[in-house]
N, C-alpha and C. Protein backbone atom coordinates (compact mmCIF):
# COMPACT_ATOMS: atom_id res chain seq x y z
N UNK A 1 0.83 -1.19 0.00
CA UNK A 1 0.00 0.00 0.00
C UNK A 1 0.87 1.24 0.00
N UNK A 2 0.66 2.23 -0.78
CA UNK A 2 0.91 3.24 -0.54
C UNK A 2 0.34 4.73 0.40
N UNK A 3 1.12 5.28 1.10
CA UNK A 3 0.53 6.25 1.70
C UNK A 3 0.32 7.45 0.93
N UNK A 4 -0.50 8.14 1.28
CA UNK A 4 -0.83 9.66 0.37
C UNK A 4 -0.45 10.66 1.25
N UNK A 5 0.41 11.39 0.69
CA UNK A 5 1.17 12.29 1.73
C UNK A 5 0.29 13.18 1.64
N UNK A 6 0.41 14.10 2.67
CA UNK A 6 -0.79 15.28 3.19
C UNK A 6 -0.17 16.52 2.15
N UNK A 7 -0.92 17.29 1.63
CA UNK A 7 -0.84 18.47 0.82
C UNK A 7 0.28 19.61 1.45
N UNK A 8 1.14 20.04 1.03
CA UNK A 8 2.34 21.32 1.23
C UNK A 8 1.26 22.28 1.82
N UNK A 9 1.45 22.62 3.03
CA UNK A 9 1.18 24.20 4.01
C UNK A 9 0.95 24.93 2.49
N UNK A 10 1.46 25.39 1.72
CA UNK A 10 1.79 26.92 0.91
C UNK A 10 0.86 26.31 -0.06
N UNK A 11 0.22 24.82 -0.15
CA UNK A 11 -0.65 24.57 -1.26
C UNK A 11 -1.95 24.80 -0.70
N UNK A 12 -2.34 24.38 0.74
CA UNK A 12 -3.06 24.39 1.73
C UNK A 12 -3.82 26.07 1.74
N UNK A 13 -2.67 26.82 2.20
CA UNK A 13 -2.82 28.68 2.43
C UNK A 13 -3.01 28.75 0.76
N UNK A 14 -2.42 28.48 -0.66
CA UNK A 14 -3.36 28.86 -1.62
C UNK A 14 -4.92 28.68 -1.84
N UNK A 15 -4.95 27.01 -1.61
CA UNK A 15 -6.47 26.89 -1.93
C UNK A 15 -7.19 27.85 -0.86
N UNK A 16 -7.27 28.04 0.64
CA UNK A 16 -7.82 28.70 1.56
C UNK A 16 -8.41 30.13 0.45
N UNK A 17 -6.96 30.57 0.04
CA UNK A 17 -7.30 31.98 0.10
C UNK A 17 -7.94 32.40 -1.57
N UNK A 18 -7.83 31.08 -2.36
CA UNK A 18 -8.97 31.35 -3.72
C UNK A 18 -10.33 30.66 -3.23
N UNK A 19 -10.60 30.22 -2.13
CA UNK A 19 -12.05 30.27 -1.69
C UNK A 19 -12.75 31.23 -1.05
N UNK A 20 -13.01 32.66 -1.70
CA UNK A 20 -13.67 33.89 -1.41
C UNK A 20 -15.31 33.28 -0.84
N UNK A 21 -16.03 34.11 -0.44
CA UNK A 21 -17.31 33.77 -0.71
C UNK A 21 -17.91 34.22 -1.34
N UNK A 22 -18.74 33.78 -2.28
CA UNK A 22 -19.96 34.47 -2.93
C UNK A 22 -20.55 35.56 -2.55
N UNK A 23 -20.66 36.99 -2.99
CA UNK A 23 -21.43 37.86 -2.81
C UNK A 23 -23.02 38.08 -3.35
N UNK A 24 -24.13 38.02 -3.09
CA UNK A 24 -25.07 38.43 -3.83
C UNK A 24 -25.57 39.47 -2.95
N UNK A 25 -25.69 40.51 -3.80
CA UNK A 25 -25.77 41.81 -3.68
C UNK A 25 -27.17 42.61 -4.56
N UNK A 26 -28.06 43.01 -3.53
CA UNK A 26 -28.54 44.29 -4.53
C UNK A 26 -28.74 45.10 -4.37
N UNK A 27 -28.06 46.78 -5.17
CA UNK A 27 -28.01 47.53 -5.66
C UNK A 27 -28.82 48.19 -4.82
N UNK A 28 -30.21 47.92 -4.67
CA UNK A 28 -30.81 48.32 -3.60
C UNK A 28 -30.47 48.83 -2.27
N UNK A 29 -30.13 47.55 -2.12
CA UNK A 29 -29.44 47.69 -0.15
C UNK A 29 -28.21 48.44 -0.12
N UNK A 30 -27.70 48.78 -0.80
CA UNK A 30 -26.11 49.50 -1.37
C UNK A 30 -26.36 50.79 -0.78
N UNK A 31 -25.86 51.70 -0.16
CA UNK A 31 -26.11 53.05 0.49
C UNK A 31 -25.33 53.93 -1.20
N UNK A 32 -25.90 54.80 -2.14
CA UNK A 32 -25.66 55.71 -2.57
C UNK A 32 -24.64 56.79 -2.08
N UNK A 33 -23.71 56.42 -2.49
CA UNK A 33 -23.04 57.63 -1.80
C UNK A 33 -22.87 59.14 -3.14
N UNK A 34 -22.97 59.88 -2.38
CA UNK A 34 -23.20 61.71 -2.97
C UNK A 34 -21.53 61.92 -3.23
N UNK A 35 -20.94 62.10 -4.44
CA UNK A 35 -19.95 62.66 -4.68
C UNK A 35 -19.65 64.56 -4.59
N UNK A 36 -20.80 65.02 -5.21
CA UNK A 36 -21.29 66.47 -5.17
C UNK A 36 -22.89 66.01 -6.21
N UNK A 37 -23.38 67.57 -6.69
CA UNK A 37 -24.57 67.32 -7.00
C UNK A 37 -25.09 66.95 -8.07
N UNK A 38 -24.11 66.57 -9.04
CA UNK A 38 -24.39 65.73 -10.25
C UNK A 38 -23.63 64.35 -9.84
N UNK A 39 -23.48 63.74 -9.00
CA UNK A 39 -22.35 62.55 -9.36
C UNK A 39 -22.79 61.76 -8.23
N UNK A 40 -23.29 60.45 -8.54
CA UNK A 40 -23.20 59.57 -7.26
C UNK A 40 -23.11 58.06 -7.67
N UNK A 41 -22.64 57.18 -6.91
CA UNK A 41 -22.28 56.06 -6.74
C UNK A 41 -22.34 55.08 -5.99
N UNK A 42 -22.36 53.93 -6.10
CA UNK A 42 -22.18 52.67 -5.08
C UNK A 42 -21.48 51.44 -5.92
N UNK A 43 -21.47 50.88 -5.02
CA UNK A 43 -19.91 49.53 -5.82
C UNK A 43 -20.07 48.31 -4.85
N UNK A 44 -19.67 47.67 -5.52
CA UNK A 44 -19.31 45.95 -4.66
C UNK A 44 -17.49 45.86 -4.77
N UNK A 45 -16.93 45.55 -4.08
CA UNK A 45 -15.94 45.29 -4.79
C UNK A 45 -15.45 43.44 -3.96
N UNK A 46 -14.88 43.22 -5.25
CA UNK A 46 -14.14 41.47 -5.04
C UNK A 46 -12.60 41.54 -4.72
N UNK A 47 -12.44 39.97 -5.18
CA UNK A 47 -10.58 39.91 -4.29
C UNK A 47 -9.89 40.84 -5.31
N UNK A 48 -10.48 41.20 -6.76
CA UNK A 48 -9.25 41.49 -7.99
C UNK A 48 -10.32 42.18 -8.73
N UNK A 49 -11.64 42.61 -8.63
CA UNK A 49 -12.24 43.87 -9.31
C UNK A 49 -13.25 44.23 -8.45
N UNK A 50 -13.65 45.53 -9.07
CA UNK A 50 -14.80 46.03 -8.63
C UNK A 50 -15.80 46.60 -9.31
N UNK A 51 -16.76 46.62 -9.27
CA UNK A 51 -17.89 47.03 -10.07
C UNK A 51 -19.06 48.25 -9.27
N UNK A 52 -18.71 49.47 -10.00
CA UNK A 52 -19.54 50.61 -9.33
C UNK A 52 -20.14 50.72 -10.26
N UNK A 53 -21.65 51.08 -9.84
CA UNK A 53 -22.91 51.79 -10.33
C UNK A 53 -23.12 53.09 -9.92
N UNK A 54 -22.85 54.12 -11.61
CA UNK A 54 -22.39 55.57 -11.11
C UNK A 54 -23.67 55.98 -12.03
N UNK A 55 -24.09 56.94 -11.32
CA UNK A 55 -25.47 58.33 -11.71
C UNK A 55 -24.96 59.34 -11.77
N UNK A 56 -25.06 59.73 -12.85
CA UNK A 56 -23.98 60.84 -13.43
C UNK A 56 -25.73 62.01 -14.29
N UNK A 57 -25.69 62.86 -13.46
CA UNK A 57 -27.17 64.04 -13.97
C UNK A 57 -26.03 64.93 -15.51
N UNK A 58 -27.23 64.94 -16.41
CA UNK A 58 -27.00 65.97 -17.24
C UNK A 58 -26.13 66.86 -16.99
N UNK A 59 -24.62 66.86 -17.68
CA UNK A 59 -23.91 68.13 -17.57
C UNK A 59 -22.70 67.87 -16.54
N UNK A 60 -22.49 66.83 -15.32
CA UNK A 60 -21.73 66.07 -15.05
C UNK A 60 -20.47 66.69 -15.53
N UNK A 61 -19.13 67.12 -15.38
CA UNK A 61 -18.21 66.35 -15.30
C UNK A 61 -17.14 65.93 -14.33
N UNK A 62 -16.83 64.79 -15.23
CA UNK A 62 -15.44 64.10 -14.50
C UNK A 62 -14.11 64.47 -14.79
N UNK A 63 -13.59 65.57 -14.02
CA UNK A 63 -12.35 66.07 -14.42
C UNK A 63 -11.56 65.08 -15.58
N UNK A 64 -10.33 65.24 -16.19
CA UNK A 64 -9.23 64.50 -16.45
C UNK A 64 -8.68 64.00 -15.39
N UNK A 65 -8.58 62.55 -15.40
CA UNK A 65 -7.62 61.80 -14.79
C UNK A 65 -7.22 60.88 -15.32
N UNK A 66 -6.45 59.48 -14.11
CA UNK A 66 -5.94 58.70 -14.89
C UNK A 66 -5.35 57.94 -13.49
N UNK A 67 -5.23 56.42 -14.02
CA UNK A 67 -5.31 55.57 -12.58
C UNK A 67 -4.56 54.39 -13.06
N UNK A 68 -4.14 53.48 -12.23
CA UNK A 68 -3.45 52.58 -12.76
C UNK A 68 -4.31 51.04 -13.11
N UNK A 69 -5.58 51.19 -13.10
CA UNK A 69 -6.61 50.32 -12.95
C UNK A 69 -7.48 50.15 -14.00
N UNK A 70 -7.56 48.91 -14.97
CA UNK A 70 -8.08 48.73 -16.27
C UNK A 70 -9.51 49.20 -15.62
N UNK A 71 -10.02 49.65 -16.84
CA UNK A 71 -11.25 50.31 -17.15
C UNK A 71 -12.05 49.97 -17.76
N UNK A 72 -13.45 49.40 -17.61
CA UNK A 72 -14.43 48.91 -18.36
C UNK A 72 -15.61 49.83 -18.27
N UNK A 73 -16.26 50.98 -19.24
CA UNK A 73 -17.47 51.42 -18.89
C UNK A 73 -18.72 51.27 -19.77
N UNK A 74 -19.81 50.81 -19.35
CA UNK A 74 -20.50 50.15 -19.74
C UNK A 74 -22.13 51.06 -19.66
N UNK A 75 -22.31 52.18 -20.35
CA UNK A 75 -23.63 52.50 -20.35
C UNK A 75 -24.81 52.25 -20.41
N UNK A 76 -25.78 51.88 -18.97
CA UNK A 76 -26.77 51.40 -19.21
C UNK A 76 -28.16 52.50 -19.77
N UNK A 77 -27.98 53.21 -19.71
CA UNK A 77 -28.83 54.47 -19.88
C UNK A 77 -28.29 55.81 -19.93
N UNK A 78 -28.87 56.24 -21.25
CA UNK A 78 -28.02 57.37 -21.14
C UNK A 78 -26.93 57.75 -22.17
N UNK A 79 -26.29 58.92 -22.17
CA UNK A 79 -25.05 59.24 -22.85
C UNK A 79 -23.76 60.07 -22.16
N UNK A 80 -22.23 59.23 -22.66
CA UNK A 80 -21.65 59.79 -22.10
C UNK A 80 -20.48 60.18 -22.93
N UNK A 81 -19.84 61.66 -22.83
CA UNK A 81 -19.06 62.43 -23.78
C UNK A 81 -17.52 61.46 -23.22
N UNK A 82 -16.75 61.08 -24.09
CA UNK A 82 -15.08 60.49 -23.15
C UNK A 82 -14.58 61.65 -24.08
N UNK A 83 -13.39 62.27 -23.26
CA UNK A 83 -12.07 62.53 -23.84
C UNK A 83 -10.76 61.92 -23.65
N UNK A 84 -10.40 61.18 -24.90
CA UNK A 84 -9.44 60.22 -24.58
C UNK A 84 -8.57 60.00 -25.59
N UNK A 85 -7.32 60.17 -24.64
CA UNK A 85 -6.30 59.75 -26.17
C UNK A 85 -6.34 60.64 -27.42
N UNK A 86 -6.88 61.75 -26.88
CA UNK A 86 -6.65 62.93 -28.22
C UNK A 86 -8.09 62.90 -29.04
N UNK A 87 -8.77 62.07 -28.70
CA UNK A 87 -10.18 61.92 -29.50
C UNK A 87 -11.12 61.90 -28.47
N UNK A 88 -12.73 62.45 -29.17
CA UNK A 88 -13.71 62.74 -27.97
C UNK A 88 -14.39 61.17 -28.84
N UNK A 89 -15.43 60.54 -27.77
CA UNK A 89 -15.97 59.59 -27.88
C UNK A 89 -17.42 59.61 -27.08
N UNK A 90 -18.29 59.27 -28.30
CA UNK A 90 -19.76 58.94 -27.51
C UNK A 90 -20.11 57.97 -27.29
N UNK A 91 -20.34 57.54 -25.96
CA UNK A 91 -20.66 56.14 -25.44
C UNK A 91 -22.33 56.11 -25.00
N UNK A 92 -23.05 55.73 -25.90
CA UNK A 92 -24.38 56.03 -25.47
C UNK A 92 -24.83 54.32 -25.09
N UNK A 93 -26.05 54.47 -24.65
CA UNK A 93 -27.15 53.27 -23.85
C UNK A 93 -26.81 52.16 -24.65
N UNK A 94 -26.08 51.29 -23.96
CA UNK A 94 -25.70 49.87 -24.66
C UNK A 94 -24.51 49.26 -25.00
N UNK A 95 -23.65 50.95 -25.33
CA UNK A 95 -22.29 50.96 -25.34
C UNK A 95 -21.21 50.42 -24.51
N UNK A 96 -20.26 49.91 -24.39
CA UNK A 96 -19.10 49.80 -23.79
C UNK A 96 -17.64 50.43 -24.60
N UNK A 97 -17.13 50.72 -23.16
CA UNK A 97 -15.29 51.64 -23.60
C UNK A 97 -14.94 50.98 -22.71
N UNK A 98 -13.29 50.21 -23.20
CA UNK A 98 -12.63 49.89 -22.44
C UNK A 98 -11.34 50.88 -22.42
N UNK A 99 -10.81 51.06 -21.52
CA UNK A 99 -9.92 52.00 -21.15
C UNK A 99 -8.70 51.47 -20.45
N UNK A 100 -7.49 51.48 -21.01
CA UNK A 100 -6.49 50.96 -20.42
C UNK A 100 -5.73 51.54 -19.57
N UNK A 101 -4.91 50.65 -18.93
CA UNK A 101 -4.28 51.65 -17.42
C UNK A 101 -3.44 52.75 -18.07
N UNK A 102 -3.41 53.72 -17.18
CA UNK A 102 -2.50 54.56 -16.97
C UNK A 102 -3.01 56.00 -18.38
N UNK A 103 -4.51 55.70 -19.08
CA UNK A 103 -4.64 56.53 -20.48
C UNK A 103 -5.38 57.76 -19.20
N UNK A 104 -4.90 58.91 -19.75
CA UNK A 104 -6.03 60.02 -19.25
C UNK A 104 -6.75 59.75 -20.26
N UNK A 105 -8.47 60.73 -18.99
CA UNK A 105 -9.49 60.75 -20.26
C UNK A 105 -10.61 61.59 -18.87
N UNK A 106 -11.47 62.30 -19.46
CA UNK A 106 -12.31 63.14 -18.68
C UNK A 106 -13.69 62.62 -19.60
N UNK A 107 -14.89 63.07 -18.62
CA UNK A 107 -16.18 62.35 -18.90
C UNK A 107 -16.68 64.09 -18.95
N UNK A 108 -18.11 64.03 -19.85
CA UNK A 108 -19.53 64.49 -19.44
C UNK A 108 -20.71 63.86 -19.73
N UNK A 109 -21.67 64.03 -18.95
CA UNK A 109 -22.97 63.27 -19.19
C UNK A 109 -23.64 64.48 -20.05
N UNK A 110 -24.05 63.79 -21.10
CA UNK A 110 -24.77 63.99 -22.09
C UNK A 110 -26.11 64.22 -21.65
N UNK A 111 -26.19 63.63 -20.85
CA UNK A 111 -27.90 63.44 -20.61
C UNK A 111 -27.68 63.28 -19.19
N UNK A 112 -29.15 62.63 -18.09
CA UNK A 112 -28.95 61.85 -17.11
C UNK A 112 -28.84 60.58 -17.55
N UNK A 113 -27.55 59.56 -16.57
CA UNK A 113 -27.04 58.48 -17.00
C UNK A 113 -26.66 57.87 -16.06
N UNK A 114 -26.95 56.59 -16.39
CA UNK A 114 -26.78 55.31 -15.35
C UNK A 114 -25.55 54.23 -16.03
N UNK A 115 -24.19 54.46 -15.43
CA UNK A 115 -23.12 53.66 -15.83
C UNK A 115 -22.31 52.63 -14.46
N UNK A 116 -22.23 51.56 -16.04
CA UNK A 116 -21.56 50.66 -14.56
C UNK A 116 -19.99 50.47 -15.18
N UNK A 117 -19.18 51.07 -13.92
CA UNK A 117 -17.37 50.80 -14.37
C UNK A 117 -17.37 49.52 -13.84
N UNK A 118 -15.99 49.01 -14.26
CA UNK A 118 -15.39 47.38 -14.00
C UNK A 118 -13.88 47.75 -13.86
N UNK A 119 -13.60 47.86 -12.99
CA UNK A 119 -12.18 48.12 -12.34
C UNK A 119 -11.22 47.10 -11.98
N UNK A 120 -10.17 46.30 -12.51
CA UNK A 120 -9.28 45.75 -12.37
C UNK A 120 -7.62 46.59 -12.00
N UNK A 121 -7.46 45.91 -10.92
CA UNK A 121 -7.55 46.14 -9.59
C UNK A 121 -8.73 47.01 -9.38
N UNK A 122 -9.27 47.12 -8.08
CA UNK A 122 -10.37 47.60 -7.15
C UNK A 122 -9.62 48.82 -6.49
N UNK A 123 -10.79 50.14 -7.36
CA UNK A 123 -9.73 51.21 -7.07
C UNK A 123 -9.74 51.74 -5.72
N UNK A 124 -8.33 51.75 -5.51
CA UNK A 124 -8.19 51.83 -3.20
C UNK A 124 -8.83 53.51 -3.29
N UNK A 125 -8.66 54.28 -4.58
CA UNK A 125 -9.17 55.95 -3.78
C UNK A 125 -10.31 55.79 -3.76
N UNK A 126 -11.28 55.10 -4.08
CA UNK A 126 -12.86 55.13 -3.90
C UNK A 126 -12.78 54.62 -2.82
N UNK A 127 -11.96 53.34 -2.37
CA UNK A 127 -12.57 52.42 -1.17
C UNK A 127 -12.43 53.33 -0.17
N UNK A 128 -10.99 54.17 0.09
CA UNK A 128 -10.79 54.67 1.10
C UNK A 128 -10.86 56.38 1.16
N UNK A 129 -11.70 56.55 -0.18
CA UNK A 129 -12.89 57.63 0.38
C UNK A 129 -11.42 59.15 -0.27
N UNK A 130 -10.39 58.91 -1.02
CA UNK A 130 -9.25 59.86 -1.07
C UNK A 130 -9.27 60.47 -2.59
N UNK A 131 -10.51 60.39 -2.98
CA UNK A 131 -10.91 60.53 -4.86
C UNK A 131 -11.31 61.91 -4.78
N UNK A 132 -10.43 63.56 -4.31
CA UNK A 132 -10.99 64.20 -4.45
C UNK A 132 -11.44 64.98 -5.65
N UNK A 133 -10.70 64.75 -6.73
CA UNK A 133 -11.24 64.73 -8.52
C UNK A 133 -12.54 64.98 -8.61
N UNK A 134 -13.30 63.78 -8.00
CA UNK A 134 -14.66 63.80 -8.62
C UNK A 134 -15.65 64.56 -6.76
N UNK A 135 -14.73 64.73 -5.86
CA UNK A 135 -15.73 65.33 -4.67
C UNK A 135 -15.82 66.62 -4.74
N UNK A 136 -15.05 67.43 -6.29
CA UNK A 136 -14.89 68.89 -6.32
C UNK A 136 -13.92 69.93 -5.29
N UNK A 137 -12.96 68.51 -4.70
CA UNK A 137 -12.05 69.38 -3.84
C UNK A 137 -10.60 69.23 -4.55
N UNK A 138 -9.88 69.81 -3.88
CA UNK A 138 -8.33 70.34 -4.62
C UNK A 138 -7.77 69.68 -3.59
């Protein structure tokens, strides 16, 4: 007979730590948070993205910036102006822009608009509240 040797500690602490738990989440129960008076948001975030649901009122904007965190934006309603990469871009209801790390690019809402970003990495200035760009402070 052979014995089955017990699994390596460091194989043990991997599997542990790719067993996250399941989130189900809705949008609902999510507290809205107020950026200023066109701009608000809420998000889930996971081990390696995050996904915010942003309300962006007519006339909106989102300064120029730029982050080190792939970018997915995905318009569910609505229209939104990008400036990016030297070219302006309309992302209207249905649309998706993906946006790669490190590109500046500044937003306006076209309209009132309901967008959901997809953030790879999970951006730490939203989590920890230090995004003053979009809170209208310097």
């Amino acid at each position: 007979m052979t014995k089955k040797s017990a699994p390596k500690k460091s194989a043990r602490k991997k599997e542990s730590l790719s067993k996250a738990k399941p989130q189900h989440i809705s949008w609902n129960t999510l507290p809205i948070e107020d950026l200023n008076p066109l701009l608000q948001r809420h998000f889930v975030v996971g081990q390696n993205i995050m996904l915010a649901r942003v309300l962006l009122k007519k006339g909106c904007i989102v300064p120029e910036h730029s982050h080190h965190n792939e970018q997915v934006a995905c318009v569910l309603d609505g229209a939104l102006k990008f400036w990016i990469d030297g070219q302006e871009l309309v992302v209207h209801s249905g649309e998706v822009l993906a946006i790669p790390p490190h590109v500046p690019h500044k937003v306006e809402a076209l309209e009132d608009t309901v967008n959901l970003d997809i953030f790879n990495p999970p951006r730490a200035d939203w989590i920890n509240k230090t995004d003053a760009y979009l809170r209208g402070e310097r």
